[in-house]
Protein backbone atom coordinates (compact mmCIF):
# COMPACT_ATOMS: atom_id res chain seq x y z
CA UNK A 1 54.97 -21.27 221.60
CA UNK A 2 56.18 -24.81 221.38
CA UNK A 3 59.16 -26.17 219.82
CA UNK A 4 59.13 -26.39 215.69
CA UNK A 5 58.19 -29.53 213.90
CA UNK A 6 58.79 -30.53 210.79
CA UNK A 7 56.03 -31.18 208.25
CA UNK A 8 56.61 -34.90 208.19
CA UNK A 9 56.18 -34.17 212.31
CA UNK A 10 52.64 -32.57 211.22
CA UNK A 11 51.62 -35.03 208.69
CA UNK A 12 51.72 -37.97 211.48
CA UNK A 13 48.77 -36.17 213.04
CA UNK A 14 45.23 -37.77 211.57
CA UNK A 15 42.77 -34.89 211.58
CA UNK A 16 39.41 -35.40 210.16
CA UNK A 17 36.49 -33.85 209.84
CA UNK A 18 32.76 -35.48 210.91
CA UNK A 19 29.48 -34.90 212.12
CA UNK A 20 28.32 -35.44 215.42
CA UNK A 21 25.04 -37.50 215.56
CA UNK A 22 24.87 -38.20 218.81
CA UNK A 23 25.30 -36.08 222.41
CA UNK A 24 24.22 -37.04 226.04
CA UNK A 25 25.21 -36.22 229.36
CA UNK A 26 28.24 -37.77 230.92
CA UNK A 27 27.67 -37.69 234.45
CA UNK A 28 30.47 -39.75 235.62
CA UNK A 29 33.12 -37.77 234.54
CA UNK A 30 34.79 -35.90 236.58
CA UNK A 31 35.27 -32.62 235.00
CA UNK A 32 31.31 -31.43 233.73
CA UNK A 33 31.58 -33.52 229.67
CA UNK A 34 29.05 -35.01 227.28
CA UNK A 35 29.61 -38.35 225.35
CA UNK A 36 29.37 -37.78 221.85
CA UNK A 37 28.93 -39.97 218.97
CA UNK A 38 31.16 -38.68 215.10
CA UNK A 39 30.80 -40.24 212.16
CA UNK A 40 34.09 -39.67 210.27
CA UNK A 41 32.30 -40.88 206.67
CA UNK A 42 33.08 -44.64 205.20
CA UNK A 43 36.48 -45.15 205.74
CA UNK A 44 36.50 -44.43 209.70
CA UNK A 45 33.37 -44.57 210.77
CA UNK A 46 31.35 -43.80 213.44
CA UNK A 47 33.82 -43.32 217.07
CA UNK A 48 33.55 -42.22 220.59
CA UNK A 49 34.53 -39.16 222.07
CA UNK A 50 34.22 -37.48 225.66
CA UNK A 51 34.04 -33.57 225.25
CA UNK A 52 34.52 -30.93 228.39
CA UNK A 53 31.97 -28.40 226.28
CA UNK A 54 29.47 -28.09 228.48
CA UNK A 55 29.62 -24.47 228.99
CA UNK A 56 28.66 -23.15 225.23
CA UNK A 57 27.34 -26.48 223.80
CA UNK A 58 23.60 -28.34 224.99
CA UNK A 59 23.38 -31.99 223.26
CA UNK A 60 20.43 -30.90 221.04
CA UNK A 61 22.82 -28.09 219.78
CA UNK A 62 25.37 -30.80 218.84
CA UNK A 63 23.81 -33.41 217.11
CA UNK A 64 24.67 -32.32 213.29
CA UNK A 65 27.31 -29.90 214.13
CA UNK A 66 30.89 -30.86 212.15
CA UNK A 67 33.87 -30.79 214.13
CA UNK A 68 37.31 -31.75 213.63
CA UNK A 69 39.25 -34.85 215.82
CA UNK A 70 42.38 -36.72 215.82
CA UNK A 71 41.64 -39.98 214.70
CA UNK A 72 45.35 -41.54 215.25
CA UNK A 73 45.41 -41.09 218.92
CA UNK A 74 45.10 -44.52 220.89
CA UNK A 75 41.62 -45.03 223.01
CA UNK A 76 41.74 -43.49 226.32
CA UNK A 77 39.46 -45.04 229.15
CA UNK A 78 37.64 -42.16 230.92
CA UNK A 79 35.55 -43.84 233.16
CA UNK A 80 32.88 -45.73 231.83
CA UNK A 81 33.45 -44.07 228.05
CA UNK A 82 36.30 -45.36 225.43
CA UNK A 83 37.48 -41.90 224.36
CA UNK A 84 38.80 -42.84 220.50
CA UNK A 85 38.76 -39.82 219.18
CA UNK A 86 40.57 -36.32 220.56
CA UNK A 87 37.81 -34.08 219.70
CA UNK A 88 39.91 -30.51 218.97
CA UNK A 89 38.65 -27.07 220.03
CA UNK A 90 40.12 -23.68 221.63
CA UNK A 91 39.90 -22.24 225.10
CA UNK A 92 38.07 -18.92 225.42
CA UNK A 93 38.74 -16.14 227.46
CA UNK A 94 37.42 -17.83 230.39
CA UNK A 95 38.74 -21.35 229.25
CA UNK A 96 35.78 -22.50 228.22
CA UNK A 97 36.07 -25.16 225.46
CA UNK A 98 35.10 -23.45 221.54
CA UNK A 99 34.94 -26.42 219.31
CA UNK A 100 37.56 -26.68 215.95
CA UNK A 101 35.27 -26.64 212.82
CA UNK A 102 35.19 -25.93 209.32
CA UNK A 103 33.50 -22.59 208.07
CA UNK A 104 31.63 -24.80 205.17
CA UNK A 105 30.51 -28.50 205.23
CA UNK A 106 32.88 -30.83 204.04
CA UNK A 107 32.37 -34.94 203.61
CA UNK A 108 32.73 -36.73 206.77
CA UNK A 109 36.59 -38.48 207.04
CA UNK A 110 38.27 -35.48 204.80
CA UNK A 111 41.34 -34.93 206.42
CA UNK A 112 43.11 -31.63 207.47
CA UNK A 113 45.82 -30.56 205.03
């Protein structure tokens, strides 16, 4: 378990909810990833992400799925792709990335509370 924060700590951390509407391949990463495309609704818009999903998600299966991402993080530079959005999701059993979503759409940009 990691160390307690307080909930000013927690409250630093922008997570949103949007909808992916775009996926493709990203074959020059070096761990197997798509590129994805999440529009976080009016006030954010539409940002970049690199995912390592691969194993349980196919881009067709993406496009239209919500998910939830830190929006606060700086941009990272992973190769060709300007990550700026952490894109949030669980390891399974076999550490497979499950994607962090909400059981019941929500508008695009509403933030985690």
């Amino acid at each position: 378990m990691a160390d307690e924060i307080t909930y000013a700590d927690f409250e630093r951390v922008d997570i949103r909810v949007g909808t992916i509407v775009e996926a493709s391949p990203f074959p020059e990463a070096r761990k197997p990833a798509f590129k994805l495309v999440i529009d976080f609704g009016p006030e954010i818009g539409l940002k970049k992400s690199s995912a390592q999903i691969t194993v349980h998600y196919t881009p067709e299966s993406l496009v239209g799925r919500q998910v939830l991402g830190v929006v606060n993080f700086p941009p990272r530079q992973i190769g060709p792709v300007r990550s700026e959005v952490l894109t949030l999701g669980f390891e399974d059993e076999a550490g497979a990335i499950v994607l962090a979503a909400t059981d019941k759409p929500v508008p695009n940009g509403k933030k985690l509370m």
